[in-house]
PDB file of N, CA and C in Angstrom:
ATOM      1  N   UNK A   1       0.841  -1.177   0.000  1.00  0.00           N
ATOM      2  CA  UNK A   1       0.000   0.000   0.000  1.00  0.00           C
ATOM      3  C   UNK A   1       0.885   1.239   0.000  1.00  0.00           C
ATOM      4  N   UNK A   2       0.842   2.193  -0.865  1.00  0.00           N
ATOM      5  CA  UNK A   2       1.595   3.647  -1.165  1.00  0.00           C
ATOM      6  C   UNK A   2       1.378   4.381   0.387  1.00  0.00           C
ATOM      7  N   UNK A   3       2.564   5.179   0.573  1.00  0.00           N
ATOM      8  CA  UNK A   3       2.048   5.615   1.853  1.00  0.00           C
ATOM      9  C   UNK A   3       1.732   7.258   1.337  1.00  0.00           C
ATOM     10  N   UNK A   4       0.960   7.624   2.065  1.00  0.00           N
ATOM     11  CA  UNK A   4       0.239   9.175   1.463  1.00  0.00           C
ATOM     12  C   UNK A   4       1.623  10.225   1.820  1.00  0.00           C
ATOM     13  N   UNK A   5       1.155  10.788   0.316  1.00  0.00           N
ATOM     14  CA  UNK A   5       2.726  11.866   0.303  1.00  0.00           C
ATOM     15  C   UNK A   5       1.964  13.170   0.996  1.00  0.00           C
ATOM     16  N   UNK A   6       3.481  13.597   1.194  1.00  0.00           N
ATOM     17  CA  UNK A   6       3.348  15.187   2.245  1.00  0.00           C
ATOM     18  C   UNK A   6       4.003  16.099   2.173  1.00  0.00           C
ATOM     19  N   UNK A   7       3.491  17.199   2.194  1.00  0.00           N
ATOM     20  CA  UNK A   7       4.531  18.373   1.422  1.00  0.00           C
ATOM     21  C   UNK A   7       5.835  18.786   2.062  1.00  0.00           C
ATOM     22  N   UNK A   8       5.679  18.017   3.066  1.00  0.00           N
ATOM     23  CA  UNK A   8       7.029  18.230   4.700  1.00  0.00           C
ATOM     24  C   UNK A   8       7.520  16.493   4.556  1.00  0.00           C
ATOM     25  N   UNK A   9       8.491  16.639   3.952  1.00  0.00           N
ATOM     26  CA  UNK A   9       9.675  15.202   4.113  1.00  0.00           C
ATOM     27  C   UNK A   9       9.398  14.676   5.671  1.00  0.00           C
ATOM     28  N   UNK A  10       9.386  13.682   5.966  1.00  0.00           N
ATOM     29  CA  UNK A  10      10.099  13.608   7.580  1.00  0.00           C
ATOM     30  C   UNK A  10      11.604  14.212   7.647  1.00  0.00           C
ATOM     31  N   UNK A  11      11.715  14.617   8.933  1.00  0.00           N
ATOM     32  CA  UNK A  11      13.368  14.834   9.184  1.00  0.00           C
ATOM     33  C   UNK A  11      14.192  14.035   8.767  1.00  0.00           C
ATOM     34  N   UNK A  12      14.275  12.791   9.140  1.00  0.00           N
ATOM     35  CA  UNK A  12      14.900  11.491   8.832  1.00  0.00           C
ATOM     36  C   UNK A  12      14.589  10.068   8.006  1.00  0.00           C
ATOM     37  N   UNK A  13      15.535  10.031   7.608  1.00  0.00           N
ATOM     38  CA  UNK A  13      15.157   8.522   6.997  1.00  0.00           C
ATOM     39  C   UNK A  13      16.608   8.045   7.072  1.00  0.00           C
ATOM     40  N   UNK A  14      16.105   6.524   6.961  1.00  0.00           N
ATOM     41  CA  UNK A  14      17.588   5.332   6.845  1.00  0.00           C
ATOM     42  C   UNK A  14      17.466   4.627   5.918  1.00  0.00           C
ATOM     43  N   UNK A  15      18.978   4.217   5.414  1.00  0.00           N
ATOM     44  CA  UNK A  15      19.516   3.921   4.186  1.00  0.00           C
ATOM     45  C   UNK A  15      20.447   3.436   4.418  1.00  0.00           C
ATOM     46  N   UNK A  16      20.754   2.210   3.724  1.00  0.00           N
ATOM     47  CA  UNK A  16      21.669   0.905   4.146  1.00  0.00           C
ATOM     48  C   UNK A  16      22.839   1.032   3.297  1.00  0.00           C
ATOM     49  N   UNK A  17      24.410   1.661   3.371  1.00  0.00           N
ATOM     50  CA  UNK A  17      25.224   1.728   2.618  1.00  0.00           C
ATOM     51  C   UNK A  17      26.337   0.442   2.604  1.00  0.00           C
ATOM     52  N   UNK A  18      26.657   0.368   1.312  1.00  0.00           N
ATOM     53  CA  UNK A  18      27.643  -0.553   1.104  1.00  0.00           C
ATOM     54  C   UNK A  18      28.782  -0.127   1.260  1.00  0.00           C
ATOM     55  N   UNK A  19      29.635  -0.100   2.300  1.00  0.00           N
ATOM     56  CA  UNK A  19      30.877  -0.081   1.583  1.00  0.00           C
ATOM     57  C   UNK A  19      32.041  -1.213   1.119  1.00  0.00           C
ATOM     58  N   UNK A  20      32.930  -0.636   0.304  1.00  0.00           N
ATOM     59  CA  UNK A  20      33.869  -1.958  -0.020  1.00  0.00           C
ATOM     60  C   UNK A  20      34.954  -2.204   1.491  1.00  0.00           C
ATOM     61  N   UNK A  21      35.434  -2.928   1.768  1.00  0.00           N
ATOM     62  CA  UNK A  21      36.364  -3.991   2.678  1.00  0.00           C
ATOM     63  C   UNK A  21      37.290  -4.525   2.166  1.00  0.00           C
ATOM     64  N   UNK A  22      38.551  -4.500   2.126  1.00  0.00           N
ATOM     65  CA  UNK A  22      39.430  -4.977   1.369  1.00  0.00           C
ATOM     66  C   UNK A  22      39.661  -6.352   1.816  1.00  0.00           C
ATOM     67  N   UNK A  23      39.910  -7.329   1.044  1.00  0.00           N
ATOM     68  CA  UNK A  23      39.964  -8.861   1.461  1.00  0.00           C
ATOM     69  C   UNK A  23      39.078  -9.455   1.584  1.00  0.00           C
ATOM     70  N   UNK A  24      37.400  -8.706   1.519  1.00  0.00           N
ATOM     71  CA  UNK A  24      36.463  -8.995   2.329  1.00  0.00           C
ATOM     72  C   UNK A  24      34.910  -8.689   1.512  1.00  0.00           C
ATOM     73  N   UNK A  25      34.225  -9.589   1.709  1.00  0.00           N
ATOM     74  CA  UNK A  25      32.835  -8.772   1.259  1.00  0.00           C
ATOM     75  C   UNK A  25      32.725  -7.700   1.448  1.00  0.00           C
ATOM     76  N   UNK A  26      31.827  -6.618   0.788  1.00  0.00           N
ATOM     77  CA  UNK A  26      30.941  -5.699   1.320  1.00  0.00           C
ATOM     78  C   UNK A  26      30.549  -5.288   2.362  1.00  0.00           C
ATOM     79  N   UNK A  27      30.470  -4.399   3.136  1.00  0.00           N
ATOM     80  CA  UNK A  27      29.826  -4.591   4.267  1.00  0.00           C
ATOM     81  C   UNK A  27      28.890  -3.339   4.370  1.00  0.00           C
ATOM     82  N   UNK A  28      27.909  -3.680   5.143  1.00  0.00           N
ATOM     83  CA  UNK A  28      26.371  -2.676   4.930  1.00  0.00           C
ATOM     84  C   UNK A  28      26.484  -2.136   6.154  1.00  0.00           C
ATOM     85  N   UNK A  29      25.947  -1.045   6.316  1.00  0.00           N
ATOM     86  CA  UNK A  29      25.783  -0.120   7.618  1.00  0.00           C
ATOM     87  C   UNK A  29      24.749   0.876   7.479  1.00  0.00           C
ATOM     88  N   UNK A  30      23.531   0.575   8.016  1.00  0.00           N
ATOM     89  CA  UNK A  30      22.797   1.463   8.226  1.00  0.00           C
ATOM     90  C   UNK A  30      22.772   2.971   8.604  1.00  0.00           C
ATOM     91  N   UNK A  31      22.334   3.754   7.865  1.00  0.00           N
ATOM     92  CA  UNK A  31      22.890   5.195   8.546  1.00  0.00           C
ATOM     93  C   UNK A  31      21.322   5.778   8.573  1.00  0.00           C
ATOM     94  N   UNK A  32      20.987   6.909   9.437  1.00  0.00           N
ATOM     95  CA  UNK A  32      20.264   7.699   9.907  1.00  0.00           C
ATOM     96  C   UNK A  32      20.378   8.819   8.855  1.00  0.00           C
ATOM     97  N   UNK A  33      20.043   9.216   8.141  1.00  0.00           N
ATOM     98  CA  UNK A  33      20.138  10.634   7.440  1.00  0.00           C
ATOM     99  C   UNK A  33      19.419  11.838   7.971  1.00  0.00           C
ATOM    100  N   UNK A  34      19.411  13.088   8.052  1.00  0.00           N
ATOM    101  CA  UNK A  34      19.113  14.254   7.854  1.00  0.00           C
ATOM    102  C   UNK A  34      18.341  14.673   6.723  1.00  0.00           C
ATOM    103  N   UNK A  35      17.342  14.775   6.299  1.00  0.00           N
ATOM    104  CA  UNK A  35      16.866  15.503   5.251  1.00  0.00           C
ATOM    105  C   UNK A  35      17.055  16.840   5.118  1.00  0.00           C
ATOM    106  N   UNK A  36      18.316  17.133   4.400  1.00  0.00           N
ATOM    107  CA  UNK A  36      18.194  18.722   4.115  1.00  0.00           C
ATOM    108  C   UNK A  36      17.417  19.200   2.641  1.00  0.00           C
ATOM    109  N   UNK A  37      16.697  20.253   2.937  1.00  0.00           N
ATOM    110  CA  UNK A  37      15.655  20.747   1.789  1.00  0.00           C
ATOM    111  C   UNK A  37      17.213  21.576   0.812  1.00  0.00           C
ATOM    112  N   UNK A  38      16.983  21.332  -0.474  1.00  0.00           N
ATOM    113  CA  UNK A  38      17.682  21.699  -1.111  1.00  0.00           C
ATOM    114  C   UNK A  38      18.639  23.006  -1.519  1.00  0.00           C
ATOM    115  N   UNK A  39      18.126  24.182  -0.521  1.00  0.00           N
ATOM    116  CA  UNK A  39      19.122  25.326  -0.212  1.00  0.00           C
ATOM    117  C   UNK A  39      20.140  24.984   0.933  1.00  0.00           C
ATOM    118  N   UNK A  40      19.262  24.464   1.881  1.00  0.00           N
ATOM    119  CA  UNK A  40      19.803  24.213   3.063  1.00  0.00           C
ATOM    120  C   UNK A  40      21.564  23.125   2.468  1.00  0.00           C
ATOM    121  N   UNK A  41      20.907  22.343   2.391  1.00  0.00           N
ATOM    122  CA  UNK A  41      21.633  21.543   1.801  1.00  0.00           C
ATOM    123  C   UNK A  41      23.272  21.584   0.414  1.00  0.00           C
ATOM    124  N   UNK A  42      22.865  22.921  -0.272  1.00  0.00           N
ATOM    125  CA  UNK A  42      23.940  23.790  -1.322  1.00  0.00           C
ATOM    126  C   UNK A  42      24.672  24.597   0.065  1.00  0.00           C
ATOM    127  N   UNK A  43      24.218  24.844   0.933  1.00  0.00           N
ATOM    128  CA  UNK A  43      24.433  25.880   2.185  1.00  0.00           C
ATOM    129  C   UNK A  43      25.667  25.178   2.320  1.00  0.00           C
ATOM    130  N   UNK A  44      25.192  23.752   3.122  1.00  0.00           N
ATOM    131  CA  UNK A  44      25.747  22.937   4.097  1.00  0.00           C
ATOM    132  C   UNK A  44      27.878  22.371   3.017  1.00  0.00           C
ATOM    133  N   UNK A  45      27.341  21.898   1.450  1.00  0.00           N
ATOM    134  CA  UNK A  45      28.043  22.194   0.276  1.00  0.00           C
ATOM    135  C   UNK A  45      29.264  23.000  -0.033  1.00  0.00           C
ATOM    136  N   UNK A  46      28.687  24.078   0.315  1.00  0.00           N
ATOM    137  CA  UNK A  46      29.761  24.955   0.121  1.00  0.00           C
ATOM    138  C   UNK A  46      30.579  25.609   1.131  1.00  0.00           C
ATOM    139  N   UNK A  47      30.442  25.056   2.609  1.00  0.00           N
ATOM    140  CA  UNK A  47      31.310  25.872   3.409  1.00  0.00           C
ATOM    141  C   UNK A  47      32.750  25.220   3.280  1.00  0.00           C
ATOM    142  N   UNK A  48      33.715  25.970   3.375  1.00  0.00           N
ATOM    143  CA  UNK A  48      35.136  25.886   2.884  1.00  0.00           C
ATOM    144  C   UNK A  48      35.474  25.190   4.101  1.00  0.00           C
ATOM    145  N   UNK A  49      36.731  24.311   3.774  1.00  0.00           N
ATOM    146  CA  UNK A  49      37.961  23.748   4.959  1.00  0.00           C
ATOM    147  C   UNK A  49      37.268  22.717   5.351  1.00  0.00           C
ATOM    148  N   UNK A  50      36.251  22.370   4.694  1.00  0.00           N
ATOM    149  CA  UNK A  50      34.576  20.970   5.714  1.00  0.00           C
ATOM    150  C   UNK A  50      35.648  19.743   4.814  1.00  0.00           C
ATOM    151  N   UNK A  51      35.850  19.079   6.007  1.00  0.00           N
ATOM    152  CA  UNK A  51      36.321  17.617   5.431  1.00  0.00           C
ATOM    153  C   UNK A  51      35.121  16.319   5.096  1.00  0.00           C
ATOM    154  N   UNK A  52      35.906  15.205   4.803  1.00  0.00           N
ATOM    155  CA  UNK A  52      34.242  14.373   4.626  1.00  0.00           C
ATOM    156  C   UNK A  52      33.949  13.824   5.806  1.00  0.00           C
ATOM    157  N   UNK A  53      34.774  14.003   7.478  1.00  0.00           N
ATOM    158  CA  UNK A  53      33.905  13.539   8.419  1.00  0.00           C
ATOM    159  C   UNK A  53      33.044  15.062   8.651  1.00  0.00           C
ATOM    160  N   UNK A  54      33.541  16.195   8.638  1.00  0.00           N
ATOM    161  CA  UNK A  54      32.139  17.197   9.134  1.00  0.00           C
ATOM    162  C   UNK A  54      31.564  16.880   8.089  1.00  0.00           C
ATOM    163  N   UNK A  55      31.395  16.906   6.754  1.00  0.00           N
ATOM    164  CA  UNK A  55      30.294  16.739   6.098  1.00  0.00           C
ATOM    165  C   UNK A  55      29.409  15.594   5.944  1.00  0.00           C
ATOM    166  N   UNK A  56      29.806  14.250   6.497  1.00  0.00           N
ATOM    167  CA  UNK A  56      28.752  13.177   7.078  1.00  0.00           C
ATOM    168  C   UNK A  56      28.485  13.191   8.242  1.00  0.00           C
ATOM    169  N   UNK A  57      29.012  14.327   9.031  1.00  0.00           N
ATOM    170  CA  UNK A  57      28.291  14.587  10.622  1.00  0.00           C
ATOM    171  C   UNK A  57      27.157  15.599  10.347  1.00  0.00           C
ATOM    172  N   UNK A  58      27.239  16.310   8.899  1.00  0.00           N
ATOM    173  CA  UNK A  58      26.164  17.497   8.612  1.00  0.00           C
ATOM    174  C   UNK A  58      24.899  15.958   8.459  1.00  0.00           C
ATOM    175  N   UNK A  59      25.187  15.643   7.010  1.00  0.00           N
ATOM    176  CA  UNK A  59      23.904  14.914   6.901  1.00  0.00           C
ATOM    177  C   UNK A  59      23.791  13.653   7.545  1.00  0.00           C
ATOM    178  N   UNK A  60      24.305  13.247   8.168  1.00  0.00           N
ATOM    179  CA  UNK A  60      23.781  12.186   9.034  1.00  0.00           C
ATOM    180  C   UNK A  60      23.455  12.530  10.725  1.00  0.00           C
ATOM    181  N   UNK A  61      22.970  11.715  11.333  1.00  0.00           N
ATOM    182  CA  UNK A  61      22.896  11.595  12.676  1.00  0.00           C
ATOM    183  C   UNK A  61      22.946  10.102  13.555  1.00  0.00           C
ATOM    184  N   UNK A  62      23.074   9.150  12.723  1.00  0.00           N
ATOM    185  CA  UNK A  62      23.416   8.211  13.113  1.00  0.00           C
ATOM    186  C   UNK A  62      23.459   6.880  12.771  1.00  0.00           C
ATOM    187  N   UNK A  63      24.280   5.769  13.090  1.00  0.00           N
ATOM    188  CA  UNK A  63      24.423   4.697  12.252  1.00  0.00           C
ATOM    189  C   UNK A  63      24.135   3.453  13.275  1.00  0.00           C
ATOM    190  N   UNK A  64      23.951   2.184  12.345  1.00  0.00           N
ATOM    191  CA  UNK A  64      23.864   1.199  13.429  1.00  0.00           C
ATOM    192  C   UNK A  64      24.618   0.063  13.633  1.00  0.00           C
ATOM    193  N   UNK A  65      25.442   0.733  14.429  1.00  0.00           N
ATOM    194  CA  UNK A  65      26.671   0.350  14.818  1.00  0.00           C
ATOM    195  C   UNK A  65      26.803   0.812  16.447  1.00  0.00           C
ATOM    196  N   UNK A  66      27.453  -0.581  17.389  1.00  0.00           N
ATOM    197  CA  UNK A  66      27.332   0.043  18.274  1.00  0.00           C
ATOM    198  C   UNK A  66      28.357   0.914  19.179  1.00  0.00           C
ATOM    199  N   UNK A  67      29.104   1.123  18.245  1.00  0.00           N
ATOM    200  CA  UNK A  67      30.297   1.929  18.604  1.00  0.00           C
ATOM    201  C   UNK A  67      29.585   3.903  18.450  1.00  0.00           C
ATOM    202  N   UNK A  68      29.346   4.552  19.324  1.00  0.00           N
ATOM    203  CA  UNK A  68      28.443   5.986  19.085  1.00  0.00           C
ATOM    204  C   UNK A  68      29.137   6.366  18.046  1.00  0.00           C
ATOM    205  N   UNK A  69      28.166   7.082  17.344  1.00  0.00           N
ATOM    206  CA  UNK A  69      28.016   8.377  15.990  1.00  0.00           C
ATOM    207  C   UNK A  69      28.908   9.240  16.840  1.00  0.00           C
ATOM    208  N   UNK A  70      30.242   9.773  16.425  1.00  0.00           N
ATOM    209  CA  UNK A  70      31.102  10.886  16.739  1.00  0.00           C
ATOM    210  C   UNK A  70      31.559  11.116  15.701  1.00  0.00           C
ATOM    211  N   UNK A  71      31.958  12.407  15.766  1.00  0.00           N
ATOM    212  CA  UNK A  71      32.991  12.695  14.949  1.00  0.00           C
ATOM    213  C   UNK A  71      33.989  12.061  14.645  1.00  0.00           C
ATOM    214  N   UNK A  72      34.899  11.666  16.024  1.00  0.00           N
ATOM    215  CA  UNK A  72      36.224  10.678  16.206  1.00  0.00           C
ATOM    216  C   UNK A  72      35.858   9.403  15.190  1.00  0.00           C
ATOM    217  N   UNK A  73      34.715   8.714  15.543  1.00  0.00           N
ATOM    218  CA  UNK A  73      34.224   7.980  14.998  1.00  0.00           C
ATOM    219  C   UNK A  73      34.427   7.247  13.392  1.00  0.00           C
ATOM    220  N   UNK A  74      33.490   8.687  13.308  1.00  0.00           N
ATOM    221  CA  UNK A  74      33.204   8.756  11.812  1.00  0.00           C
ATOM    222  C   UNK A  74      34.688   9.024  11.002  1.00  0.00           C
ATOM    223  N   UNK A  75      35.853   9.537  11.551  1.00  0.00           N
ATOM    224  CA  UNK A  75      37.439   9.640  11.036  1.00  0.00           C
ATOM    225  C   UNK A  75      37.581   8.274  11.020  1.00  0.00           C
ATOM    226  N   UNK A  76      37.431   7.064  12.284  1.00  0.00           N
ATOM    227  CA  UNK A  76      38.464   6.316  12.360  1.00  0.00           C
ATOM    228  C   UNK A  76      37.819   5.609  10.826  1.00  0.00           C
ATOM    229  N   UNK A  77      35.983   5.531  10.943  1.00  0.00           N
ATOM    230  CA  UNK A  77      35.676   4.415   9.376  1.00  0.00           C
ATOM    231  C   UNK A  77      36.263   5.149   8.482  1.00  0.00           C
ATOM    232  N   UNK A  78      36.408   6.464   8.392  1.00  0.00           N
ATOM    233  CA  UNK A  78      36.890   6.768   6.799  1.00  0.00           C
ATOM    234  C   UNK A  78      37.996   6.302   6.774  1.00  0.00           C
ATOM    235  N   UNK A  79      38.660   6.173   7.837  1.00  0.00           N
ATOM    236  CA  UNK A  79      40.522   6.105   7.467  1.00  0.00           C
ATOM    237  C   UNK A  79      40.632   5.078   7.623  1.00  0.00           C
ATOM    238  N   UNK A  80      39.899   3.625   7.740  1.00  0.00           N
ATOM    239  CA  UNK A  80      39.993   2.590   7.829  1.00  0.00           C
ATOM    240  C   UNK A  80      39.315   2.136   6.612  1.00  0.00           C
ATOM    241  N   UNK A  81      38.348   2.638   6.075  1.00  0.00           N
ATOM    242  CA  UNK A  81      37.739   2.148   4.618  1.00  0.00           C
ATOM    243  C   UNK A  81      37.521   3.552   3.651  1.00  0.00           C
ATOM    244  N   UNK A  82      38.540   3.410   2.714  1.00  0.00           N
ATOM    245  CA  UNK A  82      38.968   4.597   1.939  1.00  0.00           C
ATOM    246  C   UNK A  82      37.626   4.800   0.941  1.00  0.00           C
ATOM    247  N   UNK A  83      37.086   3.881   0.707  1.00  0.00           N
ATOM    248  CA  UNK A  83      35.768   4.178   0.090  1.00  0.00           C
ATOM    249  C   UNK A  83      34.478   4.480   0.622  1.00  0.00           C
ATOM    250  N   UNK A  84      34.326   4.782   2.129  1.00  0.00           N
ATOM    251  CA  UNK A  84      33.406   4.824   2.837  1.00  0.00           C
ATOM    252  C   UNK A  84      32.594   6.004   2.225  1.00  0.00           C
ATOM    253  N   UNK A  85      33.588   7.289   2.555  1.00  0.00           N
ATOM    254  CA  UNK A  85      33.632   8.491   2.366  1.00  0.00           C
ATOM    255  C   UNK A  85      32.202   8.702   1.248  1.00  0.00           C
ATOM    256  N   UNK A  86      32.455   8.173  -0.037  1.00  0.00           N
ATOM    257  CA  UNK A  86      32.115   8.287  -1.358  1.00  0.00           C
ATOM    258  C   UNK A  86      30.576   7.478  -1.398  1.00  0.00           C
ATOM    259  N   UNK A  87      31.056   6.086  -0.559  1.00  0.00           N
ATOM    260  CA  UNK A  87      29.426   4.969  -0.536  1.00  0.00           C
ATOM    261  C   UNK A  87      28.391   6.027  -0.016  1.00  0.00           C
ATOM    262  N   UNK A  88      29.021   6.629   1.083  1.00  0.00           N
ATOM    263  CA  UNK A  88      28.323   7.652   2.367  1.00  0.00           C
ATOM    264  C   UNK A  88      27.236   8.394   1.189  1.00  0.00           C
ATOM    265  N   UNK A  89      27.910   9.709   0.687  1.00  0.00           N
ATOM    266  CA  UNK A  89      27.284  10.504   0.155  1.00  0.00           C
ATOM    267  C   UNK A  89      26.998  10.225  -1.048  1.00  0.00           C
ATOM    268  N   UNK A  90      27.605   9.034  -2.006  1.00  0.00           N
ATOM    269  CA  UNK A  90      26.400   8.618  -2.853  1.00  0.00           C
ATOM    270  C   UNK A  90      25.491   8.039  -2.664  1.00  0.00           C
ATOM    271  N   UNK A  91      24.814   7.554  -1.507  1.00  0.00           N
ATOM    272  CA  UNK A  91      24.090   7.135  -1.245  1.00  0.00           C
ATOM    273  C   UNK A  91      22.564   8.164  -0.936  1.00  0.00           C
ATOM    274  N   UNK A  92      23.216   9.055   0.242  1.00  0.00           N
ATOM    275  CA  UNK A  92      22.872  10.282   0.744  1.00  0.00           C
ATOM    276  C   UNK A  92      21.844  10.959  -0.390  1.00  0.00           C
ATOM    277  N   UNK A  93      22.842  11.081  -1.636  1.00  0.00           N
ATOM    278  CA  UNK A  93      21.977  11.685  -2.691  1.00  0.00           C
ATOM    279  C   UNK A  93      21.263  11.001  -3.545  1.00  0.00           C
ATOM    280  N   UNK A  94      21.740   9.805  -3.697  1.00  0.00           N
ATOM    281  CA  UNK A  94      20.726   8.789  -4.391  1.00  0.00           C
ATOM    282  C   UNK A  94      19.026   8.595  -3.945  1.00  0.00           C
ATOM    283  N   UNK A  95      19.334   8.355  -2.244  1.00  0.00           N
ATOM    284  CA  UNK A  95      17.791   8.282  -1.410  1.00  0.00           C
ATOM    285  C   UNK A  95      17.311  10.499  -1.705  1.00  0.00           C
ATOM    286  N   UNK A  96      18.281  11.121  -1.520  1.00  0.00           N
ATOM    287  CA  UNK A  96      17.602  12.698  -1.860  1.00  0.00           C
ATOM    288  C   UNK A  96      16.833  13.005  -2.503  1.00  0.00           C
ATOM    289  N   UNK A  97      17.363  12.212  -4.384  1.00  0.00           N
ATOM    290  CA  UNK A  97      16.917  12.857  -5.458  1.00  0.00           C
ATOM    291  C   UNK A  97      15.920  11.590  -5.996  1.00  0.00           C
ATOM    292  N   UNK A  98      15.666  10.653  -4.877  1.00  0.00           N
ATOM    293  CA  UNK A  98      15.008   9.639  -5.422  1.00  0.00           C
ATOM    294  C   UNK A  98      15.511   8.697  -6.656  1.00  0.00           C
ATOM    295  N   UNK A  99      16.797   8.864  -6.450  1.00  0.00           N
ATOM    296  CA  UNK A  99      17.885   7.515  -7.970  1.00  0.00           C
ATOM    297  C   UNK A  99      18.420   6.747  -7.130  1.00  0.00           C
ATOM    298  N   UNK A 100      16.885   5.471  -6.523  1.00  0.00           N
ATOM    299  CA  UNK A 100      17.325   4.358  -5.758  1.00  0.00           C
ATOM    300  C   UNK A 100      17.276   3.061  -7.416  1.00  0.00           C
ATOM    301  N   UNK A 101      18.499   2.606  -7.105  1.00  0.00           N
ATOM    302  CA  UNK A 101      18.600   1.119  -7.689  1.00  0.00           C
ATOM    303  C   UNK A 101      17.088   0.200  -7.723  1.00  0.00           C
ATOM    304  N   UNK A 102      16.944   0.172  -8.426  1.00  0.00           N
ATOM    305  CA  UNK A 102      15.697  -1.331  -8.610  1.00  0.00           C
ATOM    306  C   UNK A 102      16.394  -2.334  -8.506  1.00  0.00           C
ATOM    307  N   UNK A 103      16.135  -3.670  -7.861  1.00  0.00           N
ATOM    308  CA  UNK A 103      16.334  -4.755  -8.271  1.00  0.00           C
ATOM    309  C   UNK A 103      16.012  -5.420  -9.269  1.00  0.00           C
TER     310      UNK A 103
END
């Protein structure tokens, strides 16, 4: 059953990212997103010196994992899976602009 659309997004939604693992399958991690409305969001874009952990601490709020959503955090996965970074926010914009994969 379609669920009835609304002119106000919810705040949040979750979205299951892949990232690659070297040696290793895939591995999926649920993340919490932020819905930013699309100024907000060019805002968040363009502030200078923003690395990719502040900018997945902008649009996210949390993952499920039980190690807490930090900042610290969110450094050690990027610097431990060099492709995180990239799964993160293509994903981010894929669920945004509605260009989810079909099976």
């Amino acid at each position: 059953m379609a669920t009835k659309f609304q002119l106000q997004p919810k705040p949040t939604f979750k979205a299951d990212v892949t990232i690659p693992r070297a040696g290793d399958d895939d591995g999926v991690l649920t993340f919490t997103f932020k819905h930013h409305p699309l100024k907000q969001l060019s805002e968040i874009e363009s502030i200078k010196d923003t690395t990719a952990a502040d900018f997945v601490m902008q649009i996210a709020e949390g993952w499920a994992l039980s190690d807490d959503f930090t900042h610290e955090n969110v450094v050690i996965l990027l610097e431990n899976y060099p492709q995180a970074g990239t799964a993160i926010v293509k994903k981010y914009y894929e669920e945004m602009v509605g260009n989810r994969e079909k099976n």
